[in-house]
C-alpha atoms as a PDB file:
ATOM      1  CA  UNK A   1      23.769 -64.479  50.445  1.00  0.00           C
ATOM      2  CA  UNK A   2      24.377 -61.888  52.882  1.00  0.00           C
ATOM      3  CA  UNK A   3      27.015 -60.166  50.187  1.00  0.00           C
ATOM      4  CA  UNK A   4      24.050 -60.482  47.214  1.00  0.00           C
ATOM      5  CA  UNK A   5      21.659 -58.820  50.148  1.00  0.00           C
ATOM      6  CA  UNK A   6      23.847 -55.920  50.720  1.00  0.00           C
ATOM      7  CA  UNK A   7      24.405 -54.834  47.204  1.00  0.00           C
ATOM      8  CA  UNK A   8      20.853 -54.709  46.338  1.00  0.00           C
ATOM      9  CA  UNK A   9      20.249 -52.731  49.022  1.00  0.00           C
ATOM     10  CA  UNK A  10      22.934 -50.257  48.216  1.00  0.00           C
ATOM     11  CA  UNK A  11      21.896 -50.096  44.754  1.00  0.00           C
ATOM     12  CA  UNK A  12      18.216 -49.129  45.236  1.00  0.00           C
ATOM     13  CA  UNK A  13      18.711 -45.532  46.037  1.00  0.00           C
ATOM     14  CA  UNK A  14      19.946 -45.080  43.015  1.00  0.00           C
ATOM     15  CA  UNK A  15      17.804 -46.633  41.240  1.00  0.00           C
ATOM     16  CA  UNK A  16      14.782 -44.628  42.492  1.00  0.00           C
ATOM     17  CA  UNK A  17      16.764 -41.501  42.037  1.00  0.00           C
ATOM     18  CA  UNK A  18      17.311 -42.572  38.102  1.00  0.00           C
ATOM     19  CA  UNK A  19      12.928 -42.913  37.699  1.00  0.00           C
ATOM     20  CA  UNK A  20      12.370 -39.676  39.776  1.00  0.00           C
ATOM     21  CA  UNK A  21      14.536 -38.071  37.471  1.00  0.00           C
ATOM     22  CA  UNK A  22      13.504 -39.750  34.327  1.00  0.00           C
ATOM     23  CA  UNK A  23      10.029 -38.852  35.441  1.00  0.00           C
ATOM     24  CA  UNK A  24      10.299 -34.951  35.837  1.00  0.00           C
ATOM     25  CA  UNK A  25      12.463 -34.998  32.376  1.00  0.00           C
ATOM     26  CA  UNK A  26       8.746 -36.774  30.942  1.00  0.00           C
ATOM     27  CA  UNK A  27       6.957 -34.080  32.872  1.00  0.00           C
ATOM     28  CA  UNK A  28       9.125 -31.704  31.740  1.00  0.00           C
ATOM     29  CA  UNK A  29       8.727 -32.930  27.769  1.00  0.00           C
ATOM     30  CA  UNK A  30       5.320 -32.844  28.137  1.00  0.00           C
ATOM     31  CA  UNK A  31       4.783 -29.589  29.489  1.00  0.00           C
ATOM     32  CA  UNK A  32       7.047 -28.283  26.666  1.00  0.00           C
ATOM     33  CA  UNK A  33       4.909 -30.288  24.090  1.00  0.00           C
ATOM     34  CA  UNK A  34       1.576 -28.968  25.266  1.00  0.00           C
ATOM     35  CA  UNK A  35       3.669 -24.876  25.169  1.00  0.00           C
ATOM     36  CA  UNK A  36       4.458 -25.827  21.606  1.00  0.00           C
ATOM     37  CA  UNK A  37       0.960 -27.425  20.485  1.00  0.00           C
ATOM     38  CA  UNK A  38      -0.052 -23.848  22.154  1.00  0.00           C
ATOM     39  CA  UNK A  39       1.724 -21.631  20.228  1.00  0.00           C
ATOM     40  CA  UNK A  40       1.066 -23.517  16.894  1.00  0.00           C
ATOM     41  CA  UNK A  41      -2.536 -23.345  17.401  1.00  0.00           C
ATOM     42  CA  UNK A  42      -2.026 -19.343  17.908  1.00  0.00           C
ATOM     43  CA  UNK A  43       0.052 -19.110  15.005  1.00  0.00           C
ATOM     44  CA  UNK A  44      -2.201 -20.951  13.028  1.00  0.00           C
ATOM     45  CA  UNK A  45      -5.137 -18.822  14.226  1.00  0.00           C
ATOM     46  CA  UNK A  46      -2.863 -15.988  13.499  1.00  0.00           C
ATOM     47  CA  UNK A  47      -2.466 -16.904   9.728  1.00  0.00           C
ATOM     48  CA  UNK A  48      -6.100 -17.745   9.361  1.00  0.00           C
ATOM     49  CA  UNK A  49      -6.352 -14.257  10.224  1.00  0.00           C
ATOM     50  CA  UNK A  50      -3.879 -12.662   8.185  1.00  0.00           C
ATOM     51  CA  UNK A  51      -5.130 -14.925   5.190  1.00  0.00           C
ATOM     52  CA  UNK A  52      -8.799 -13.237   5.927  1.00  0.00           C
ATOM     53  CA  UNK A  53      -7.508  -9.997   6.040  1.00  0.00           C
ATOM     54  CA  UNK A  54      -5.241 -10.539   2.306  1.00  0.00           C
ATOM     55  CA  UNK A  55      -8.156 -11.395   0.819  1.00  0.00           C
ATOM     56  CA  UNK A  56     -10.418  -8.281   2.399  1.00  0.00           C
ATOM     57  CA  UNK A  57      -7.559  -5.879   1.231  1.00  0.00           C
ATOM     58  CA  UNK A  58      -7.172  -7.567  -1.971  1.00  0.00           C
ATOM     59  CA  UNK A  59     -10.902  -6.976  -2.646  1.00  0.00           C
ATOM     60  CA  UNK A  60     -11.087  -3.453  -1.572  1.00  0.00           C
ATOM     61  CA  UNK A  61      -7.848  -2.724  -3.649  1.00  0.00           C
ATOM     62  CA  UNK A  62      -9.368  -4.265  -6.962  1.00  0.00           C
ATOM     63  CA  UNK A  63     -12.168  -2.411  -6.150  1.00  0.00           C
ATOM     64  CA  UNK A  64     -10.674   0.626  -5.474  1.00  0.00           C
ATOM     65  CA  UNK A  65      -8.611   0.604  -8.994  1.00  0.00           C
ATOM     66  CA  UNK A  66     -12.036  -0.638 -11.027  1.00  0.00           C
ATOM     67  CA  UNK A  67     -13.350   2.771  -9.673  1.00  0.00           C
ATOM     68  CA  UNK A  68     -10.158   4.270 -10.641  1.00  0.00           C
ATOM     69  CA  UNK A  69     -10.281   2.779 -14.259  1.00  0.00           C
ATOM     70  CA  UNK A  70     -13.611   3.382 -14.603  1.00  0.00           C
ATOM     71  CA  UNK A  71     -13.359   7.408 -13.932  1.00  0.00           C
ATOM     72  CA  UNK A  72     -10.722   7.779 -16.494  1.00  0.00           C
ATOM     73  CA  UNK A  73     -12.523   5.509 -19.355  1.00  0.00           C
ATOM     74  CA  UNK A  74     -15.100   8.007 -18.843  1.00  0.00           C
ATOM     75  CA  UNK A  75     -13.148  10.873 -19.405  1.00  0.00           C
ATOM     76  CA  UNK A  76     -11.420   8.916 -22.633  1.00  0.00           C
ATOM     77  CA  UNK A  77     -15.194   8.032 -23.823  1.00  0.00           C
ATOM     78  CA  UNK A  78     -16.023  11.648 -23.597  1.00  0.00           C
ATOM     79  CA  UNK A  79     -13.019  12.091 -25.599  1.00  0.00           C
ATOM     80  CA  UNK A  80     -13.890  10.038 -28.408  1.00  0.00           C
ATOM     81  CA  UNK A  81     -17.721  11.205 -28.581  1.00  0.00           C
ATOM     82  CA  UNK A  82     -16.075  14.889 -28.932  1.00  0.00           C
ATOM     83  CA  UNK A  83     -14.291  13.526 -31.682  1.00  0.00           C
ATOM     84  CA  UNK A  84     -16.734  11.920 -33.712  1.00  0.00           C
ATOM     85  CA  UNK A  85     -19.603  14.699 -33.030  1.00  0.00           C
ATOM     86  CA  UNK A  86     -16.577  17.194 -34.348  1.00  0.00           C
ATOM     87  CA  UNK A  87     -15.901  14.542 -37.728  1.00  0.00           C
ATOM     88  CA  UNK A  88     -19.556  14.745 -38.568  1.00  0.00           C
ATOM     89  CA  UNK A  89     -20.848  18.122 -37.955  1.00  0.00           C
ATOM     90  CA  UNK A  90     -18.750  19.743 -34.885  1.00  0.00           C
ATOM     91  CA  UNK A  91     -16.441  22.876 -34.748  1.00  0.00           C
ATOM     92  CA  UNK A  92     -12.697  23.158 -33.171  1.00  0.00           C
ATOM     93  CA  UNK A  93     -14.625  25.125 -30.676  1.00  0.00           C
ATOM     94  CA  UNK A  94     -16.599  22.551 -29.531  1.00  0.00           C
ATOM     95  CA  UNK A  95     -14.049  20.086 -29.448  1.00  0.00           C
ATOM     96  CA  UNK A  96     -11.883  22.229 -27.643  1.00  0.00           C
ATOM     97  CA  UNK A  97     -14.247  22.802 -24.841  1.00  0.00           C
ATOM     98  CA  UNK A  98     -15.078  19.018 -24.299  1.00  0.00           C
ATOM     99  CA  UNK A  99     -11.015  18.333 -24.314  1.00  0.00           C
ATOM    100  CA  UNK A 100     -10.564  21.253 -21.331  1.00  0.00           C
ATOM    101  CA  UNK A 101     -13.290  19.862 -19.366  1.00  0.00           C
ATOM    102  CA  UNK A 102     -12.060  16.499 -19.601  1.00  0.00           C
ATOM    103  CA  UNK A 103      -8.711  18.162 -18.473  1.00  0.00           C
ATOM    104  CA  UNK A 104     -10.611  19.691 -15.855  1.00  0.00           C
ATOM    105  CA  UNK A 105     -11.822  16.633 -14.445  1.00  0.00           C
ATOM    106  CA  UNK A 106      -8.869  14.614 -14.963  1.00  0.00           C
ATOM    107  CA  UNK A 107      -6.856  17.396 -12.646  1.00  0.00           C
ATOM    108  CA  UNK A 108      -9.521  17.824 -10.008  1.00  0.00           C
ATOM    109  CA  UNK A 109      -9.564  13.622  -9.435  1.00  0.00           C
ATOM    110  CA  UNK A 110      -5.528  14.467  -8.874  1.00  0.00           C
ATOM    111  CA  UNK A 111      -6.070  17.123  -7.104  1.00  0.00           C
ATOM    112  CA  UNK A 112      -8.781  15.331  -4.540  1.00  0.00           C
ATOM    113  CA  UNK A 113      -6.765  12.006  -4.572  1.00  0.00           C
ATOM    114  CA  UNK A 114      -3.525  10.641  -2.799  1.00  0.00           C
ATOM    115  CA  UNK A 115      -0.556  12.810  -2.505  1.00  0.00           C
ATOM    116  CA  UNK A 116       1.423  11.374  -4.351  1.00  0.00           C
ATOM    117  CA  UNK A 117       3.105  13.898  -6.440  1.00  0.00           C
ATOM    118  CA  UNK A 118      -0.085  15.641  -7.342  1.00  0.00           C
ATOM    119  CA  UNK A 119       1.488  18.964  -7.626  1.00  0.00           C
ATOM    120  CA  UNK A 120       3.450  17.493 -10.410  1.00  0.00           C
ATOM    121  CA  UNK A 121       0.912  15.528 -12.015  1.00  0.00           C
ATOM    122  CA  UNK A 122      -1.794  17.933 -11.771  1.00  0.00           C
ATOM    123  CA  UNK A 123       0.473  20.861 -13.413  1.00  0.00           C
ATOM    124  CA  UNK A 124       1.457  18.513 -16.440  1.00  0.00           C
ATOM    125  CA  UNK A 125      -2.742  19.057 -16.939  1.00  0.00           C
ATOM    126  CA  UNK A 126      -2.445  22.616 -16.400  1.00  0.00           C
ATOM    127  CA  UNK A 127       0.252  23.140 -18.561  1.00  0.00           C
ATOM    128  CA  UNK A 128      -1.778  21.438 -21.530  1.00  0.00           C
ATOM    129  CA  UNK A 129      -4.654  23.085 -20.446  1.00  0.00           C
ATOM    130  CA  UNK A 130      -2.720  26.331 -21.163  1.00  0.00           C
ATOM    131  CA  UNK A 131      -1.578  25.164 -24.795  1.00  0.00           C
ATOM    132  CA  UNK A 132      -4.622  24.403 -25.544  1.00  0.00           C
ATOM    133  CA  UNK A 133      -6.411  27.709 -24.182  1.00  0.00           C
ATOM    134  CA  UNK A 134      -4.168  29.955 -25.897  1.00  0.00           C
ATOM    135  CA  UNK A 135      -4.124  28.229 -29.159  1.00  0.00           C
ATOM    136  CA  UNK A 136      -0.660  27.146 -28.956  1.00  0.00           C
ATOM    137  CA  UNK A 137      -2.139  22.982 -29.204  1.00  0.00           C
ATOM    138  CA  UNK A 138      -4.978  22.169 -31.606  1.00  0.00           C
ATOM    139  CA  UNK A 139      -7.967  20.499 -30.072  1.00  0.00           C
ATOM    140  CA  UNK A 140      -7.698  17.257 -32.055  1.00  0.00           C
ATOM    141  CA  UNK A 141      -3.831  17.304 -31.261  1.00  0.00           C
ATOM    142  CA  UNK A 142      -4.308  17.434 -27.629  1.00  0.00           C
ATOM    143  CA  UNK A 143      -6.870  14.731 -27.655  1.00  0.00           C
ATOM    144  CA  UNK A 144      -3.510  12.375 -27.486  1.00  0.00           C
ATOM    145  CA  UNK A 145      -1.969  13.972 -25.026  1.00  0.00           C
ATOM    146  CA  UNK A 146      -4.296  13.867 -22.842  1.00  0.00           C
ATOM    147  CA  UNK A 147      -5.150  10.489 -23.143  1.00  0.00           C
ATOM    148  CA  UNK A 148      -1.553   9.777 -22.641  1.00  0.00           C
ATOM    149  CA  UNK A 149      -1.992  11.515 -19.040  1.00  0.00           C
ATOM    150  CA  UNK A 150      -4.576   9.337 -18.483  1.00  0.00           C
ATOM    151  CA  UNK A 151      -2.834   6.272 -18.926  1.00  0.00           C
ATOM    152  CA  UNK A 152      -0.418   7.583 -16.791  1.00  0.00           C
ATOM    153  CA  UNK A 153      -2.710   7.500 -14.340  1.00  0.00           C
ATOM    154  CA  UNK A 154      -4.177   3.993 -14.994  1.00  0.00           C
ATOM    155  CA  UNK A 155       0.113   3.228 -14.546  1.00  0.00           C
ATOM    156  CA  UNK A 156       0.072   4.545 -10.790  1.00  0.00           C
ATOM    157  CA  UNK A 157      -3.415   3.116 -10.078  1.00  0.00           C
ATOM    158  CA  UNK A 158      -2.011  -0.560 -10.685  1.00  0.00           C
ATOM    159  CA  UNK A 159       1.611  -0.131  -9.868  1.00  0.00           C
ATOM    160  CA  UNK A 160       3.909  -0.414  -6.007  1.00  0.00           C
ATOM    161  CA  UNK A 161       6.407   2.522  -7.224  1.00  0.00           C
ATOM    162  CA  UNK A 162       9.176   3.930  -4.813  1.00  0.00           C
ATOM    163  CA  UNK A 163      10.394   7.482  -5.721  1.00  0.00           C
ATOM    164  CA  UNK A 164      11.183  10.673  -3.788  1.00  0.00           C
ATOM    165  CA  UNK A 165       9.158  13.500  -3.252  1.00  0.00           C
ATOM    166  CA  UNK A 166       8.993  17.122  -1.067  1.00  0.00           C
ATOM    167  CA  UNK A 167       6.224  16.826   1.881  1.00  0.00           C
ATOM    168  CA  UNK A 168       5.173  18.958   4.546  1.00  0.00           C
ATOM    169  CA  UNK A 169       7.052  17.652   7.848  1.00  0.00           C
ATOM    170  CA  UNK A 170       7.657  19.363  11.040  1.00  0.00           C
ATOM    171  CA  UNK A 171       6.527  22.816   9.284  1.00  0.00           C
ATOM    172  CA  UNK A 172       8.704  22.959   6.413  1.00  0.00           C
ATOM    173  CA  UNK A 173       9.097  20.963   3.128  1.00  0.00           C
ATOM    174  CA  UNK A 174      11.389  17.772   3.192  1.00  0.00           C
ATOM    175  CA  UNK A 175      12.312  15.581   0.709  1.00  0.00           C
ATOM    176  CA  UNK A 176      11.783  12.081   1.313  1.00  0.00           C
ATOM    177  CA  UNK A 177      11.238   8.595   0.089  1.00  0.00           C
ATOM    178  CA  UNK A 178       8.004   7.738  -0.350  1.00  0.00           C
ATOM    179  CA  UNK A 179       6.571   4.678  -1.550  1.00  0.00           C
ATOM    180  CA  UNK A 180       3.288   4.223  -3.131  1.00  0.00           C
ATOM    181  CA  UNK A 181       0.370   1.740  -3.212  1.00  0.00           C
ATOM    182  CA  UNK A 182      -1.219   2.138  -6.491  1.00  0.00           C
ATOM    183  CA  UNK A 183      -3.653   5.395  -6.065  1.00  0.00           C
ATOM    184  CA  UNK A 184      -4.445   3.758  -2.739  1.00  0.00           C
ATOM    185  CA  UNK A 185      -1.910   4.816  -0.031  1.00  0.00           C
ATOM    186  CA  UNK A 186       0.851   6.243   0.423  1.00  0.00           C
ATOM    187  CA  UNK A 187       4.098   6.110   3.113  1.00  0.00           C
ATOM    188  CA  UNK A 188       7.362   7.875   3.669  1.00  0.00           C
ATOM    189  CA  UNK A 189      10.771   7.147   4.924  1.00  0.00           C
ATOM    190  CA  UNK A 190      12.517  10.316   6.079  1.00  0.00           C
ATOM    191  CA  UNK A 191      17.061  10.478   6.399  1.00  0.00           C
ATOM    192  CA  UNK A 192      17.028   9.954  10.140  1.00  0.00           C
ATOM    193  CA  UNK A 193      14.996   6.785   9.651  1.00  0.00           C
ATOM    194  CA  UNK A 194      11.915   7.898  11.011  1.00  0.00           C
ATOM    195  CA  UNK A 195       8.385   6.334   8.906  1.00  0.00           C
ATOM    196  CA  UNK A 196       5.354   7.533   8.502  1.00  0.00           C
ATOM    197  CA  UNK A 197       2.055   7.338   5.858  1.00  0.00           C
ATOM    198  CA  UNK A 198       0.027  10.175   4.746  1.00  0.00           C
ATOM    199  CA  UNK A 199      -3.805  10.423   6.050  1.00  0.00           C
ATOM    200  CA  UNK A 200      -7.219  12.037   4.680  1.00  0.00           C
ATOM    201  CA  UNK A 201      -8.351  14.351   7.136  1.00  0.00           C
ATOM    202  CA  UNK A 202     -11.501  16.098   5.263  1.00  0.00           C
ATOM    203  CA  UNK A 203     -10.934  16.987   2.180  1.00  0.00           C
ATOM    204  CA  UNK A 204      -6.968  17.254   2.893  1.00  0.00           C
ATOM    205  CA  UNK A 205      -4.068  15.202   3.909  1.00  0.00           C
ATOM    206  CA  UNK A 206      -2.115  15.205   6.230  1.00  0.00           C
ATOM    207  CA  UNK A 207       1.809  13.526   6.331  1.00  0.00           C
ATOM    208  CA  UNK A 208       2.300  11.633  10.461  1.00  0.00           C
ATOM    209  CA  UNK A 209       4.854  10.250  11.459  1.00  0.00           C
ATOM    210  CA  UNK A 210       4.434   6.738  12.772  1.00  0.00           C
ATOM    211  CA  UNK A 211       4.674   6.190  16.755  1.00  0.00           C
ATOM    212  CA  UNK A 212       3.683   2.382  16.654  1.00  0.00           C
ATOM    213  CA  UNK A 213       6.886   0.355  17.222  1.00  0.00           C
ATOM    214  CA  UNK A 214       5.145  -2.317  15.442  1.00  0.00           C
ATOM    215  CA  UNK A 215       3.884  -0.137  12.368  1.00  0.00           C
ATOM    216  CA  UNK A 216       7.271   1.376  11.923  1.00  0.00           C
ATOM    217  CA  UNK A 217       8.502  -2.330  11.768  1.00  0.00           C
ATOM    218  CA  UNK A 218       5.955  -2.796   8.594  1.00  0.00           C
ATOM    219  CA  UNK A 219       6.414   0.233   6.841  1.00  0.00           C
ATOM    220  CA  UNK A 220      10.215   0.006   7.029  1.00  0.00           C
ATOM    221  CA  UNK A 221       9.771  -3.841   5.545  1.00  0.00           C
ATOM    222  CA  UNK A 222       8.302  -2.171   2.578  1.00  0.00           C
ATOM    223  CA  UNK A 223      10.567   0.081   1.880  1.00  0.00           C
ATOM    224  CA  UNK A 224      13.251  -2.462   1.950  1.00  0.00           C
ATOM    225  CA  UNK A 225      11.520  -4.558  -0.111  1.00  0.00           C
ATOM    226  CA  UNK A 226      10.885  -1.970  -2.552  1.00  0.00           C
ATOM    227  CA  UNK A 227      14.557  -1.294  -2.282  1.00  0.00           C
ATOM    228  CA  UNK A 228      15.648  -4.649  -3.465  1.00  0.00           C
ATOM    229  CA  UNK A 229      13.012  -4.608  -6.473  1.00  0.00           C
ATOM    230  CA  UNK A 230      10.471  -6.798  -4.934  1.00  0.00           C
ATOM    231  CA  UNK A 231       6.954  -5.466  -5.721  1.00  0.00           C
ATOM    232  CA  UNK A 232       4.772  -8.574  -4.865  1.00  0.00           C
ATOM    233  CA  UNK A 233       4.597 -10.082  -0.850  1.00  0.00           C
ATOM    234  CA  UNK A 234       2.921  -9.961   2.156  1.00  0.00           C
ATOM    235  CA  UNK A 235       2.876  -6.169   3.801  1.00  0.00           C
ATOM    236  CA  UNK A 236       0.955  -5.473   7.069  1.00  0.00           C
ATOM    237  CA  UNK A 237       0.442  -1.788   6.200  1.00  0.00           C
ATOM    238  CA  UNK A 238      -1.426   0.751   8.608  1.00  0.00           C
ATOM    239  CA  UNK A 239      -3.811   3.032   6.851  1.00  0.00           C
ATOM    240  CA  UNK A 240      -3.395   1.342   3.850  1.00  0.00           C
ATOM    241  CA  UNK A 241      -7.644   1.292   3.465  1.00  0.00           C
ATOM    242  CA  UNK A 242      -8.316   5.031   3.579  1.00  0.00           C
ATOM    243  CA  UNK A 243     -12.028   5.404   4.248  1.00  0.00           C
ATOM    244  CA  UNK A 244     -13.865   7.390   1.682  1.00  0.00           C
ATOM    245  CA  UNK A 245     -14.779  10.657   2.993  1.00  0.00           C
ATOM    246  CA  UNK A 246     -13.248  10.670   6.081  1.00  0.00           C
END
């Protein structure tokens, strides 16, 4: 009896040192579960969001490229009336004028809209404009080819493109990547890895470089992405909403 006596009494210690601990390793779970029911909950809010704002952008975007479409149907519309008013009782003179204004307009949306090659685009209107003016390009033959400039644009309007391009940076022309969002916005990547998206400012634009650790992040995922061929995703893009007439 006396031998029983003494061994539960030297084996009680330990036993209450084995619940104490078993009971801070609970406490311990449970504070970890509550930190992880936590953060779901954020990151669940946090996807709400970003689901929210997909759907905003993706409505402002379709919107944005219905306006787009719809400005250069009604320069192809004009087109076609100047062709059937010239068929029944019009003059090459009269056609003529209705395909340079339709240049005209077509060149001054390019002119007005993103940077993204404008120069380039809008000169490929001059330069018809030009054939066409000096009688080198019959009216009814550059009817086409205008239309096919047009549809060029309707391309860039729906497309993600990558390409390269010379911008104004740190007061003199650079050539960079840039990477385009249909018609919408526009970003660069420049050699020594520095990002950055071009911004209305009036009527002009302006090309800044991106000081946001967190923007940089985004814009550079793009451009890998577009690197690899992938056009379609999930890209947090700053100033990818210009404002109209800001």
């Amino acid at each position: 009896m006396t031998r029983l006596l003494l061994l539960l009494l030297l084996s009680a210690p330990a036993g209450a040192a084995d619940l104490t601990a078993q009971a801070e390793a609970l406490a311990t779970l449970r504070a970890e579960v509550e930190t992880l029911g936590e953060q779901l909950e954020r990151a669940q809010a946090e996807q709400r969001s970003q689901l929210r704002a997909l759907a905003g952008t993706q409505a402002e975007l379709s919107a944005q490229l219905r306006r787009e479409e719809l400005r250069l149907a009604q320069i192809g519309t004009r087109l076609d009336e100047a062709k059937a008013a010239l068929a029944e009782q019009g003059t090459d003179a009269e056609l003529q004028a209705a395909v340079l204004n339709a240049a005209e307009e077509l060149k001054a949306g390019i002119a007005g809209g993103l940077p993204f090659r404008a120069e380039e685009r809008a000169a490929a209107v001059a330069t018809l404009q030009e054939s066409i003016g000096s009688g080198l390009l019959k009216p009814e033959r550059a009817v086409p080819r205008l239309w096919a400039l047009v549809e060029d644009e309707l391309r860039l309007a729906r497309e993600v493109g990558l390409q390269r391009q010379a911008i104004p940076l740190d007061g003199s022309e650079m050539l960079v990547e840039v990477a385009h969002v249909g018609l919408v916005s526009v970003y660069f990547a420049t050699a020594d890895g520095r990002v950055g998206v071009a911004e209305r400012a009036g009527t002009d634009w302006t090309w800044s470089v991106l000081a946001d650790r967190v923007a940089q992040e985004h814009v550079t995922e793009l451009f890998d992405q577009l690197r690899k061929n992938v056009r379609e995703g999930w890209f947090d893009l700053p100033g990818a909403l210009p404002t109209e007439g800001a």
